[in-house]
N, C-alpha and C. Protein backbone atom coordinates (compact mmCIF):
# COMPACT_ATOMS: atom_id res chain seq x y z
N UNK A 1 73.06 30.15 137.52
CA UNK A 1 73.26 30.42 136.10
C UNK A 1 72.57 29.32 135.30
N UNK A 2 72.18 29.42 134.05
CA UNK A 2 71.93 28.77 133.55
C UNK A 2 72.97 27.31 132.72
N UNK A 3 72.44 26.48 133.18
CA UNK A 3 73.26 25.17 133.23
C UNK A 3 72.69 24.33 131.81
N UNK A 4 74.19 24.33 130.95
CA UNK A 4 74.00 24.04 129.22
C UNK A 4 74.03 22.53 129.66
N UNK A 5 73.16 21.80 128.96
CA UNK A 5 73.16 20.12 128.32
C UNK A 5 74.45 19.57 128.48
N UNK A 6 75.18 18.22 129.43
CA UNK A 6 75.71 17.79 129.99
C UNK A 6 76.74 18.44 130.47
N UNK A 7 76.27 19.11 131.18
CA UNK A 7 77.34 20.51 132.68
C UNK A 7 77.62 18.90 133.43
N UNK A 8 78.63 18.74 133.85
CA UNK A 8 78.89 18.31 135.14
C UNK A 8 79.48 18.64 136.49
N UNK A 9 78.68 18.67 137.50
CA UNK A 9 78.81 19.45 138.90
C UNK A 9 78.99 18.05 139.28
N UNK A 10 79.87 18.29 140.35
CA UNK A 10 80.49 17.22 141.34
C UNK A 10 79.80 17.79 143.00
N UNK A 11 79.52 16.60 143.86
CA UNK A 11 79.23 17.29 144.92
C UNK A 11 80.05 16.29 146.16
N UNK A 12 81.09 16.59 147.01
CA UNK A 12 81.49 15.61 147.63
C UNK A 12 81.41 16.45 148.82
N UNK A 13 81.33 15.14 150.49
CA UNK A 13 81.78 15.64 151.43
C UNK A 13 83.51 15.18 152.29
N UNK A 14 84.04 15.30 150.62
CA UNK A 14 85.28 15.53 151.27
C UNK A 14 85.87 17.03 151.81
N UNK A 15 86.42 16.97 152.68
CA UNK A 15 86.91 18.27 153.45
C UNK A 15 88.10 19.12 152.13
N UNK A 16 88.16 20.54 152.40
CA UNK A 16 88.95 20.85 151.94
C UNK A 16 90.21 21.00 152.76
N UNK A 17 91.68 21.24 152.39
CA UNK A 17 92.26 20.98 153.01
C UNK A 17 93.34 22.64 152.64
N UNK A 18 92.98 23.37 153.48
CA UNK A 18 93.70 24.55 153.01
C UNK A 18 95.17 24.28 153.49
N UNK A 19 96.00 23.78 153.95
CA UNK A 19 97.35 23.70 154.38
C UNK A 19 97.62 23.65 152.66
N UNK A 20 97.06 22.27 151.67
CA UNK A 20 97.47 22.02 150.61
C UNK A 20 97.42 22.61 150.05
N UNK A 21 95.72 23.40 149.38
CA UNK A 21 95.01 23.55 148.35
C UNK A 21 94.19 22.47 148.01
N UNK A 22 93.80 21.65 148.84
CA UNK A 22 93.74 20.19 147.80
C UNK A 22 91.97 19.83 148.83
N UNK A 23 91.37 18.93 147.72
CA UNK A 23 90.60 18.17 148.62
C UNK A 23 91.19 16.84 148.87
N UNK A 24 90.39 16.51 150.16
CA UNK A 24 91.12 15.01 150.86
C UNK A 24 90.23 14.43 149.95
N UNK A 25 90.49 12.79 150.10
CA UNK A 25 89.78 12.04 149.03
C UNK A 25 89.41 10.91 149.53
N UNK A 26 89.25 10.59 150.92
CA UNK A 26 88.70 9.69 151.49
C UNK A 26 87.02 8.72 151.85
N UNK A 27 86.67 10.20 151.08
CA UNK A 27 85.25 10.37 151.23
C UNK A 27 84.31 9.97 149.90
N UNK A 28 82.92 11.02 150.01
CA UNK A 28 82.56 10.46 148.80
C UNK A 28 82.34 11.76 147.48
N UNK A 29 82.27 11.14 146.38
CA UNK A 29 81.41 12.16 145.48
C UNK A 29 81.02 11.79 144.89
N UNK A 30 79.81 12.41 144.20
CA UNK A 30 78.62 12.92 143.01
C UNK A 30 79.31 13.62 142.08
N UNK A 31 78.67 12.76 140.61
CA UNK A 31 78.72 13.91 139.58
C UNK A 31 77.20 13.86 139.02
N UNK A 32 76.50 15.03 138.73
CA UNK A 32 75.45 15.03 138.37
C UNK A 32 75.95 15.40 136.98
N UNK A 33 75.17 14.59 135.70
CA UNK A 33 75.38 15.49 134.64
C UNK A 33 74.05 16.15 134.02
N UNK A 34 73.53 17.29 134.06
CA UNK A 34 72.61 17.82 133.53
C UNK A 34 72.12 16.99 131.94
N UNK A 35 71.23 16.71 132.28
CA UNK A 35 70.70 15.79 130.87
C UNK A 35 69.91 17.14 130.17
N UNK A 36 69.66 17.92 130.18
CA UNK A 36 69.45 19.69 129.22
C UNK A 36 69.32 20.40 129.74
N UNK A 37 69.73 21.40 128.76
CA UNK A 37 69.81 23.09 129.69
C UNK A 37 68.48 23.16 130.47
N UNK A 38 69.31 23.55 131.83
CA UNK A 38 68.55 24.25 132.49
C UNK A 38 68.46 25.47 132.93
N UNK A 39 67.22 26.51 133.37
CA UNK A 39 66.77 27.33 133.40
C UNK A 39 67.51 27.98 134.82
N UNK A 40 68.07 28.90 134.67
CA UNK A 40 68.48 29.55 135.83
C UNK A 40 67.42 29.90 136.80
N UNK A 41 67.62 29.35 138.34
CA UNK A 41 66.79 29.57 139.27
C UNK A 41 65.80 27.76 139.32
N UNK A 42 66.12 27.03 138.81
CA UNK A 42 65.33 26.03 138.61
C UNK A 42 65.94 25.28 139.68
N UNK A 43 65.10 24.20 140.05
CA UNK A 43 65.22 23.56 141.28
C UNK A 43 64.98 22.11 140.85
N UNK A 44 65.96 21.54 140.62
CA UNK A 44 66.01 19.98 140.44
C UNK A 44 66.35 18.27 141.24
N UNK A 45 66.09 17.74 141.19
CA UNK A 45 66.76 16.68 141.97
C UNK A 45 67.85 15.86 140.68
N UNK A 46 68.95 15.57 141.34
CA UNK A 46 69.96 14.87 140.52
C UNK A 46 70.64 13.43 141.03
N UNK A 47 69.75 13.04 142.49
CA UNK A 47 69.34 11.59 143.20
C UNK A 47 70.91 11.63 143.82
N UNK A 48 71.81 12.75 144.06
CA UNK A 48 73.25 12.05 145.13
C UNK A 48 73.24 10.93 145.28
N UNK A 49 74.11 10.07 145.52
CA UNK A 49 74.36 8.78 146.84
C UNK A 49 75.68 8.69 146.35
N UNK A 50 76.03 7.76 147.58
CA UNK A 50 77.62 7.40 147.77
C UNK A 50 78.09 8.78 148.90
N UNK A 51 77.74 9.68 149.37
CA UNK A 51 78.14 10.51 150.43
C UNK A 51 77.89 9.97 151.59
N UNK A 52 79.10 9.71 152.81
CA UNK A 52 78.13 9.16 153.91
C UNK A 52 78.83 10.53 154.80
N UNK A 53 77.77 11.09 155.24
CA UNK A 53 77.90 12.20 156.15
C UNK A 53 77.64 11.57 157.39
N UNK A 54 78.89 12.51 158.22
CA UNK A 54 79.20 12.17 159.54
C UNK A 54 78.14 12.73 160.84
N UNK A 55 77.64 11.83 161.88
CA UNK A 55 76.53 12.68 162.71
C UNK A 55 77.17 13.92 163.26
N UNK A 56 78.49 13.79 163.56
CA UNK A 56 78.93 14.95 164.38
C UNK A 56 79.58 16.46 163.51
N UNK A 57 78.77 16.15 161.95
CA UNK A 57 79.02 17.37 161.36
C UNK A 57 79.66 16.97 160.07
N UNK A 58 79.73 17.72 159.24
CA UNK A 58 79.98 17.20 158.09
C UNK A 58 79.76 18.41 156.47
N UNK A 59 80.65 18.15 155.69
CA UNK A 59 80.24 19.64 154.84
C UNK A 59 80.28 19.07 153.50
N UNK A 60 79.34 19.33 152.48
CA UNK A 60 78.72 19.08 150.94
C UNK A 60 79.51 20.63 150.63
N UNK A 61 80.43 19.95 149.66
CA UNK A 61 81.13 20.92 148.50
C UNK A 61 80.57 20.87 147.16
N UNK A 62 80.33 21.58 146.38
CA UNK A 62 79.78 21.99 145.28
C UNK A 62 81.14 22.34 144.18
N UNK A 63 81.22 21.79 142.84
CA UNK A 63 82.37 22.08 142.10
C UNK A 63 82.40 21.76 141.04
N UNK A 64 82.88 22.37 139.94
CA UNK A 64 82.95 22.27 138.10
C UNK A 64 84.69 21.89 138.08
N UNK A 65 84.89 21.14 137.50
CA UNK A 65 85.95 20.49 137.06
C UNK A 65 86.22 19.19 137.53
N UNK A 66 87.77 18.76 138.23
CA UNK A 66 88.18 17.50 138.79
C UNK A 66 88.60 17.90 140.14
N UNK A 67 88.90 16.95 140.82
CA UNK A 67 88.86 17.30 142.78
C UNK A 67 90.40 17.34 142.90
N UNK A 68 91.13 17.44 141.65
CA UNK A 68 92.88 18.32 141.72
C UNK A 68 92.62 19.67 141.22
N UNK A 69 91.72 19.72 140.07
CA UNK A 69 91.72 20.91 140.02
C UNK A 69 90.02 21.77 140.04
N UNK A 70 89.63 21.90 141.47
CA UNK A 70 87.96 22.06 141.28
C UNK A 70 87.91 23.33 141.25
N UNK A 71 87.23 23.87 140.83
CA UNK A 71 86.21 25.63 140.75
C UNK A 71 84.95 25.00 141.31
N UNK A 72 84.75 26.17 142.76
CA UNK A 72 84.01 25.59 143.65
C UNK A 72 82.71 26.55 143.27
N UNK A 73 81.63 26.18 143.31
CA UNK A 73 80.24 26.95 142.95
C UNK A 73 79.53 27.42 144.02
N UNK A 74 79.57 26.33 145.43
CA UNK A 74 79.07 26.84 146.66
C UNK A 74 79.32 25.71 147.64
N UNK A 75 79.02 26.22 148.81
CA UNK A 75 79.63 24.95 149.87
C UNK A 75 78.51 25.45 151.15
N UNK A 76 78.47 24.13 152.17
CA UNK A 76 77.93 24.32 153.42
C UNK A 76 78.80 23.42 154.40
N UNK A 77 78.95 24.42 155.49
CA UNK A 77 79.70 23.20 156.44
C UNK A 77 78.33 23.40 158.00
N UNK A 78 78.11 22.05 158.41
CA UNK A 78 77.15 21.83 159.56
C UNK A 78 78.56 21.07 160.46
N UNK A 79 79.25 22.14 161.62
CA UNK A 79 80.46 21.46 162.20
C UNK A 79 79.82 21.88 163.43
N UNK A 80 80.12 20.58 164.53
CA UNK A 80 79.38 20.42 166.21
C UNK A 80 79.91 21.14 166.80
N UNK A 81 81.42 21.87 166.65
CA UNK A 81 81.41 22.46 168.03
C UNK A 81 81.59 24.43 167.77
N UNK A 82 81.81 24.70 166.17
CA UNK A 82 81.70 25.92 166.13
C UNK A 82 80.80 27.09 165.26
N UNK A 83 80.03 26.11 164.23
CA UNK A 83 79.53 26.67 163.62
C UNK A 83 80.20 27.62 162.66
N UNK A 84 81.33 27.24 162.47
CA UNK A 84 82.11 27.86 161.23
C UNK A 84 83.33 27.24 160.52
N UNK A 85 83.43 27.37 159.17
CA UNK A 85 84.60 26.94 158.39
C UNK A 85 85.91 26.91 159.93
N UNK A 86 86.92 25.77 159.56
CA UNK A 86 87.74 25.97 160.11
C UNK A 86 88.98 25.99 159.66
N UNK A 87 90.20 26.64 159.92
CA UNK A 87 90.92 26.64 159.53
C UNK A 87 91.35 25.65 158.43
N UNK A 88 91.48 24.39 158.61
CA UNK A 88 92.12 23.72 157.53
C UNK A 88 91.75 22.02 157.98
N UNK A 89 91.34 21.20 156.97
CA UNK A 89 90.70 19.88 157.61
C UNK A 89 91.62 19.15 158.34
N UNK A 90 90.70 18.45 159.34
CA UNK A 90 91.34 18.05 160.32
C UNK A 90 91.11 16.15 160.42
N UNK A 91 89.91 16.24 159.77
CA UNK A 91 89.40 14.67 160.11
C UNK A 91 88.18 14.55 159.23
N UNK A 92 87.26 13.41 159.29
CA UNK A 92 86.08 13.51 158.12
C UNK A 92 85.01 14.32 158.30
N UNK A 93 84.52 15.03 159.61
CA UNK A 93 83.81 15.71 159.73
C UNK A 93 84.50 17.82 159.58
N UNK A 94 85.51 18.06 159.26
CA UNK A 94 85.77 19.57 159.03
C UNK A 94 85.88 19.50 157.92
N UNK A 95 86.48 20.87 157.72
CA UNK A 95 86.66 21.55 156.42
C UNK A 95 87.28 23.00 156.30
N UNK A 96 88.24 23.72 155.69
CA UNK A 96 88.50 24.80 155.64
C UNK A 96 87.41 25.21 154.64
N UNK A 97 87.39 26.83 154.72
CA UNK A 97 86.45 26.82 153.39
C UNK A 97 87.27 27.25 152.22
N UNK A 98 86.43 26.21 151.33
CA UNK A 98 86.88 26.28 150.10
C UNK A 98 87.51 27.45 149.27
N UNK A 99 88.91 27.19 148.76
CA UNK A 99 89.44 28.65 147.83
C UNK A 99 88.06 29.18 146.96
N UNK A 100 88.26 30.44 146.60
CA UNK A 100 86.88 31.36 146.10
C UNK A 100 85.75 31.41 146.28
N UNK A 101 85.88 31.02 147.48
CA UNK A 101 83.97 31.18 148.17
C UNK A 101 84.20 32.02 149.26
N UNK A 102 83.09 32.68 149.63
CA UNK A 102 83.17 33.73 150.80
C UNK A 102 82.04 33.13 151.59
N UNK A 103 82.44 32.95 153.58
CA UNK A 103 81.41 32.51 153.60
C UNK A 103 80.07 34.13 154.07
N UNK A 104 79.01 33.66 153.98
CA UNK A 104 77.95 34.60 153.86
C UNK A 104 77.71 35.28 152.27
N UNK A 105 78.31 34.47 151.56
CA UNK A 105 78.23 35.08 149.93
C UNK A 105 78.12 34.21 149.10
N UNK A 106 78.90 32.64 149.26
CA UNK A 106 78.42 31.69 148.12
C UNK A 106 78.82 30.56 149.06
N UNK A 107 78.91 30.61 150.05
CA UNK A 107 79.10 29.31 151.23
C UNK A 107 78.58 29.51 151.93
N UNK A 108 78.21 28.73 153.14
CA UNK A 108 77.44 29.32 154.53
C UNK A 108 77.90 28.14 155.32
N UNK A 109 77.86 28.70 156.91
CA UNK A 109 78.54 27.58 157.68
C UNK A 109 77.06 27.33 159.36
N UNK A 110 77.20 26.23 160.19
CA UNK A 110 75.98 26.10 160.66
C UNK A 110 76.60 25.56 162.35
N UNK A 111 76.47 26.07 163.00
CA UNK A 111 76.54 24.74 164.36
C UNK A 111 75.82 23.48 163.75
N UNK A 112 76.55 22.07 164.36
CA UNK A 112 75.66 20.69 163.71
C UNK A 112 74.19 21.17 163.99
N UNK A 113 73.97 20.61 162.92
CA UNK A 113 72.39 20.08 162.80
C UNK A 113 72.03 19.49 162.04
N UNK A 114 70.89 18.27 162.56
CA UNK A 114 70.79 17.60 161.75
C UNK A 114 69.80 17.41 160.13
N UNK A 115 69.37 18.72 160.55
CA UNK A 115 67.93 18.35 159.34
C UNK A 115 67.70 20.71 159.32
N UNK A 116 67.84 20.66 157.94
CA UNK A 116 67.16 22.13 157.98
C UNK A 116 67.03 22.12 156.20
N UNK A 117 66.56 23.65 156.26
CA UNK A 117 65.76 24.03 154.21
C UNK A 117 66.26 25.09 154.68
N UNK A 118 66.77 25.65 153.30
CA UNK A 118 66.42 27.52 153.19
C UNK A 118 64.66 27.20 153.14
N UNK A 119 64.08 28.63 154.14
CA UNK A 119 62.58 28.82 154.20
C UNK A 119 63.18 30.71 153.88
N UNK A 120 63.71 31.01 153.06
CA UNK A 120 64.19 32.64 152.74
C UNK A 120 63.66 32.96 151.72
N UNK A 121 63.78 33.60 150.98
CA UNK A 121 62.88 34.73 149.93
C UNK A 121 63.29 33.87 148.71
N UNK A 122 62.11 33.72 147.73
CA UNK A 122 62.48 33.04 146.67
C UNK A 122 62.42 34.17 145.10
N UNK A 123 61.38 35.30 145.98
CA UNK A 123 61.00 36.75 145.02
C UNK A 123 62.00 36.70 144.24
N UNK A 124 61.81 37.63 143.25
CA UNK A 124 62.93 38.33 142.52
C UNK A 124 63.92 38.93 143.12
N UNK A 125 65.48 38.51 142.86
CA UNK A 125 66.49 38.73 143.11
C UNK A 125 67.53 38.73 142.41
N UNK A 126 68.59 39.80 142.66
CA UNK A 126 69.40 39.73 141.73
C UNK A 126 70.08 38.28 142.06
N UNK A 127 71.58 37.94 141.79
CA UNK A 127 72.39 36.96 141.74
C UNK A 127 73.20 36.94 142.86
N UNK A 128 73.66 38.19 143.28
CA UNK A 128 74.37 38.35 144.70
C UNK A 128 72.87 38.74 145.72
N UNK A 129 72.15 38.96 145.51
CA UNK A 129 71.11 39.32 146.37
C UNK A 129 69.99 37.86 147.09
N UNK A 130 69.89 37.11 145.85
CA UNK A 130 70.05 35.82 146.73
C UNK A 130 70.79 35.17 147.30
N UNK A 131 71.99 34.96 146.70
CA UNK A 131 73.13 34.48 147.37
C UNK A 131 73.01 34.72 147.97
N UNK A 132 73.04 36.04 148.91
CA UNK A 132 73.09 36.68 150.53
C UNK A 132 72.01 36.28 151.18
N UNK A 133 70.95 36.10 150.35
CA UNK A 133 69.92 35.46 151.47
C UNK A 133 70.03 33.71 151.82
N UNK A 134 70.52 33.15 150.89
CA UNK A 134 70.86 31.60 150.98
C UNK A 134 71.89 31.36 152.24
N UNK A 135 72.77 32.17 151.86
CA UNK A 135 74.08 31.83 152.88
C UNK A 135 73.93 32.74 154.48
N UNK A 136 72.82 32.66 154.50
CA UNK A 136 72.55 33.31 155.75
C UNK A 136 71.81 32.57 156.53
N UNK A 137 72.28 32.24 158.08
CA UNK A 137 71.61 31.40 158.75
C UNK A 137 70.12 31.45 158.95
N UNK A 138 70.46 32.73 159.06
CA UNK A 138 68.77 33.09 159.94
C UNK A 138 67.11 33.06 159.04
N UNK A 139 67.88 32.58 157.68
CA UNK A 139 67.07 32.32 156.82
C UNK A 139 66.54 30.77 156.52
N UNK A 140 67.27 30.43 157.47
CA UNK A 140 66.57 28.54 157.51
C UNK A 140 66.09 28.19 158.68
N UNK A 141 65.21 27.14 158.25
CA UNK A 141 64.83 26.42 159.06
C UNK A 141 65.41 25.03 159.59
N UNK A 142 65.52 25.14 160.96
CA UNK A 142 66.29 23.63 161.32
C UNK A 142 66.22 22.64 162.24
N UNK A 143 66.68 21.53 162.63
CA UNK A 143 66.13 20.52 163.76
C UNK A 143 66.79 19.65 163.72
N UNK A 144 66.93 19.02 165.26
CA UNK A 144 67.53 17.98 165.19
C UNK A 144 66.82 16.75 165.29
N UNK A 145 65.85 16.96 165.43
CA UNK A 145 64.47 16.14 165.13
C UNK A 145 63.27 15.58 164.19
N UNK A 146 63.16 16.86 163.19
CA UNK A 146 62.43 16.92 162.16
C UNK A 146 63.56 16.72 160.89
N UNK A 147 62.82 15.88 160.39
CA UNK A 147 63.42 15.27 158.89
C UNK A 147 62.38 15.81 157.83
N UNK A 148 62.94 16.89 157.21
CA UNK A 148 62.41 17.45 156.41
C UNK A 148 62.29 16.82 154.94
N UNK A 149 61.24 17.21 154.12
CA UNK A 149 61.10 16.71 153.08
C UNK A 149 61.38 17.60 152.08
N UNK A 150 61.20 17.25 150.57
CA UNK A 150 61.21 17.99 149.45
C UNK A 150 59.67 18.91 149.37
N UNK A 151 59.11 18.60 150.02
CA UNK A 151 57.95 19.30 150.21
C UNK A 151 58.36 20.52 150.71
N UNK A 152 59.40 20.99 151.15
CA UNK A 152 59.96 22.12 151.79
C UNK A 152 60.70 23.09 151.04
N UNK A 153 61.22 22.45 149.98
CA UNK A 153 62.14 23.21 148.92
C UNK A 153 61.05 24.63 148.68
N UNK A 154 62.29 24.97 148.00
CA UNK A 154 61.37 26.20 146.77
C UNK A 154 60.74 25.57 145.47
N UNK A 155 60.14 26.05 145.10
CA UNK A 155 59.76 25.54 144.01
C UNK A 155 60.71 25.81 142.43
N UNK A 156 61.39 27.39 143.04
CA UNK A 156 61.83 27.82 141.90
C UNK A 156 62.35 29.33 142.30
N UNK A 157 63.78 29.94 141.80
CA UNK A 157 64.17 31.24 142.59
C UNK A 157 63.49 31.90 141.04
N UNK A 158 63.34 32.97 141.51
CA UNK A 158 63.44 33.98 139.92
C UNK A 158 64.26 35.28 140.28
N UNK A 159 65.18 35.28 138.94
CA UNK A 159 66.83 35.75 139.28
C UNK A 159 66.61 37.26 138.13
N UNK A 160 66.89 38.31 138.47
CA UNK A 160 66.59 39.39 137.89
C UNK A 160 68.21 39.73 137.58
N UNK A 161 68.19 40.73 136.41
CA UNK A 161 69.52 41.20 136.18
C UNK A 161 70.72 40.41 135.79
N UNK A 162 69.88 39.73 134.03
CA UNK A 162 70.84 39.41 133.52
C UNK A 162 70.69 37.89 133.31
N UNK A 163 71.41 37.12 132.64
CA UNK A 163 71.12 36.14 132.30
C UNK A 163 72.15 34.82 133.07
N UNK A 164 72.92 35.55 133.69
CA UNK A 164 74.20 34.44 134.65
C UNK A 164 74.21 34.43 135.78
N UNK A 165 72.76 34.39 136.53
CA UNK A 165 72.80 34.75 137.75
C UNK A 165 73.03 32.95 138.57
N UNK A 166 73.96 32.42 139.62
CA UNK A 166 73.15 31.38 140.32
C UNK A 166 72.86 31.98 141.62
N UNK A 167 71.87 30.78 141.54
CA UNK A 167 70.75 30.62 142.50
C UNK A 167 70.96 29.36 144.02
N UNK A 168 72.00 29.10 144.70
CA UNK A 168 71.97 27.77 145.16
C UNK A 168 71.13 28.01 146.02
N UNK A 169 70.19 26.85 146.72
CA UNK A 169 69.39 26.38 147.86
C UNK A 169 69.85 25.13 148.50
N UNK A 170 70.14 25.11 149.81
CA UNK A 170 70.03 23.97 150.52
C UNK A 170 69.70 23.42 151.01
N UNK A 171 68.61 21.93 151.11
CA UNK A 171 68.23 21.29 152.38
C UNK A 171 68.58 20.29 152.50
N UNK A 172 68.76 20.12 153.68
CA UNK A 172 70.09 19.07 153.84
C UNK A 172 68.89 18.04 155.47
N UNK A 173 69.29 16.63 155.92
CA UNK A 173 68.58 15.89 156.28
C UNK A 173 69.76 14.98 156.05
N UNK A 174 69.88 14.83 157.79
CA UNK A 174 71.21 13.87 158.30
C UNK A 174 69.88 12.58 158.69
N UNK A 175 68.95 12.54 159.33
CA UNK A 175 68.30 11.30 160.17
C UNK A 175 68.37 10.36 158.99
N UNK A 176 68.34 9.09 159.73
CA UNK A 176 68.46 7.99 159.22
C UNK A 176 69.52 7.72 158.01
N UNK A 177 70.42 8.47 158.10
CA UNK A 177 71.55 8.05 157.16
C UNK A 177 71.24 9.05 155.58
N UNK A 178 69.89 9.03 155.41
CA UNK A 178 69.77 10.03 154.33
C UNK A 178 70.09 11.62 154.20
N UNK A 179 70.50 12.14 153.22
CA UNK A 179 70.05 13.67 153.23
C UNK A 179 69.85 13.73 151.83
N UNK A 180 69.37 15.40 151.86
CA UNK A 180 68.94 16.14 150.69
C UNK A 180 69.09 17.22 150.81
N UNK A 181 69.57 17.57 149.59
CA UNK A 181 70.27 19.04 149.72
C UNK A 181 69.86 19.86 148.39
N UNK A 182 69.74 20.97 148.36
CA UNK A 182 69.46 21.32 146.58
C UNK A 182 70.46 22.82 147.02
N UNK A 183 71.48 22.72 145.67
CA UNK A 183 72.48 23.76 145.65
C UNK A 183 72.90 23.71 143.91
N UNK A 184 73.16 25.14 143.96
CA UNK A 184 73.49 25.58 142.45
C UNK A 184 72.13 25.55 141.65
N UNK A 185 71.33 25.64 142.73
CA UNK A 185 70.05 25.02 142.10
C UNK A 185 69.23 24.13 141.43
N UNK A 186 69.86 22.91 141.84
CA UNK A 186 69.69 21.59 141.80
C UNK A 186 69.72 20.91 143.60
N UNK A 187 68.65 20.07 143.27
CA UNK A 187 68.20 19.03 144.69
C UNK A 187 68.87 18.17 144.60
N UNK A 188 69.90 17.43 145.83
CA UNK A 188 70.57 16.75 146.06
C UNK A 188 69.87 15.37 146.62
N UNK A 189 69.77 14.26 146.78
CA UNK A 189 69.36 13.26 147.34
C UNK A 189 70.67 12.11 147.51
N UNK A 190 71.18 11.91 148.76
CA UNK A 190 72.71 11.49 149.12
C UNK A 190 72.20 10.52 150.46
């Protein structure tokens, strides 16, 4: 969607904790504040840090409000031994998935890995029609070897049907302690 002059999105990899409702708070977060509207489908960097993601898996939450009371925008979990949301957090590397996200619709979940991009359709799409292509595995590229760059991103989604469509993209890059991620349609650097 299009994101009005100081929006603030939070991005932490604290776990959610479905027993509560709550996120744990042990961890870290980002607030990016949009310095002007931006263009739905636009692809930005907003420089993350302070997240330290875990090698053995680890999940970037996406969210508008405060971390008592968040509205979640999109989420990814990269967990080592199942490749899916799990029931309810357990330690710093899980995560249940987040209240109002579906995963394969505005979340997506991964066996660990350490380094991947959406490489999926950037064409014209509606708002749920990318979504479905974002949150779908088979639409990225990944490695536990290759440390991908911003050279990999999209450049830019273009969102048909309407003016409130989002767009998230993720690339995410565990080696050497860094990653980068771009979601809600903004580039993460953590």
């Amino acid at each position: 969607a299009e994101i009005p002059s100081g929006t603030q999105i939070k991005f932490t990899d604290n776990g959610w904790q479905s027993s509560s409702s709550s996120l744990k708070t042990n961890e870290g977060t980002y607030t990016y504040t949009a310095p002007s509207t931006i263009a739905a489908g636009t692809v930005v960097d907003p420089g993350i840090t302070g997240l330290g993601l875990d090698a053995r898996g680890d999940q970037v939450l996406a969210y508008l409000g405060t971390s008592s009371s968040p509205t979640f925008i999109y989420a990814i979990n990269s967990e080592r031994s199942s490749g899916t949301w799990q029931s309810d957090r357990t330690n710093n590397y899980t995560s249940a998935l987040p209240t109002g996200l579906t995963n394969g619709t505005n979340a997506i979940a991964f066996q660990e890995v350490d380094n991947g991009y959406y490489s999926g359709t950037t064409t014209t799409g509606t708002k749920a029609e990318l979504l479905a292509a974002i949150s779908d595995p088979n639409n990225w590229t990944t490695s536990n070897s290759t440390r991908y760059t911003d050279d990999n991103l999209p450049t830019a989604f273009t969102v048909s049907g309407g003016t409130d469509p989002t767009t998230p993209a993720l690339l995410l890059s565990q080696s050497d302690g860094s990653t980068d991620a771009t979601e809600g349609g903004a580039t993460d650097s953590f």
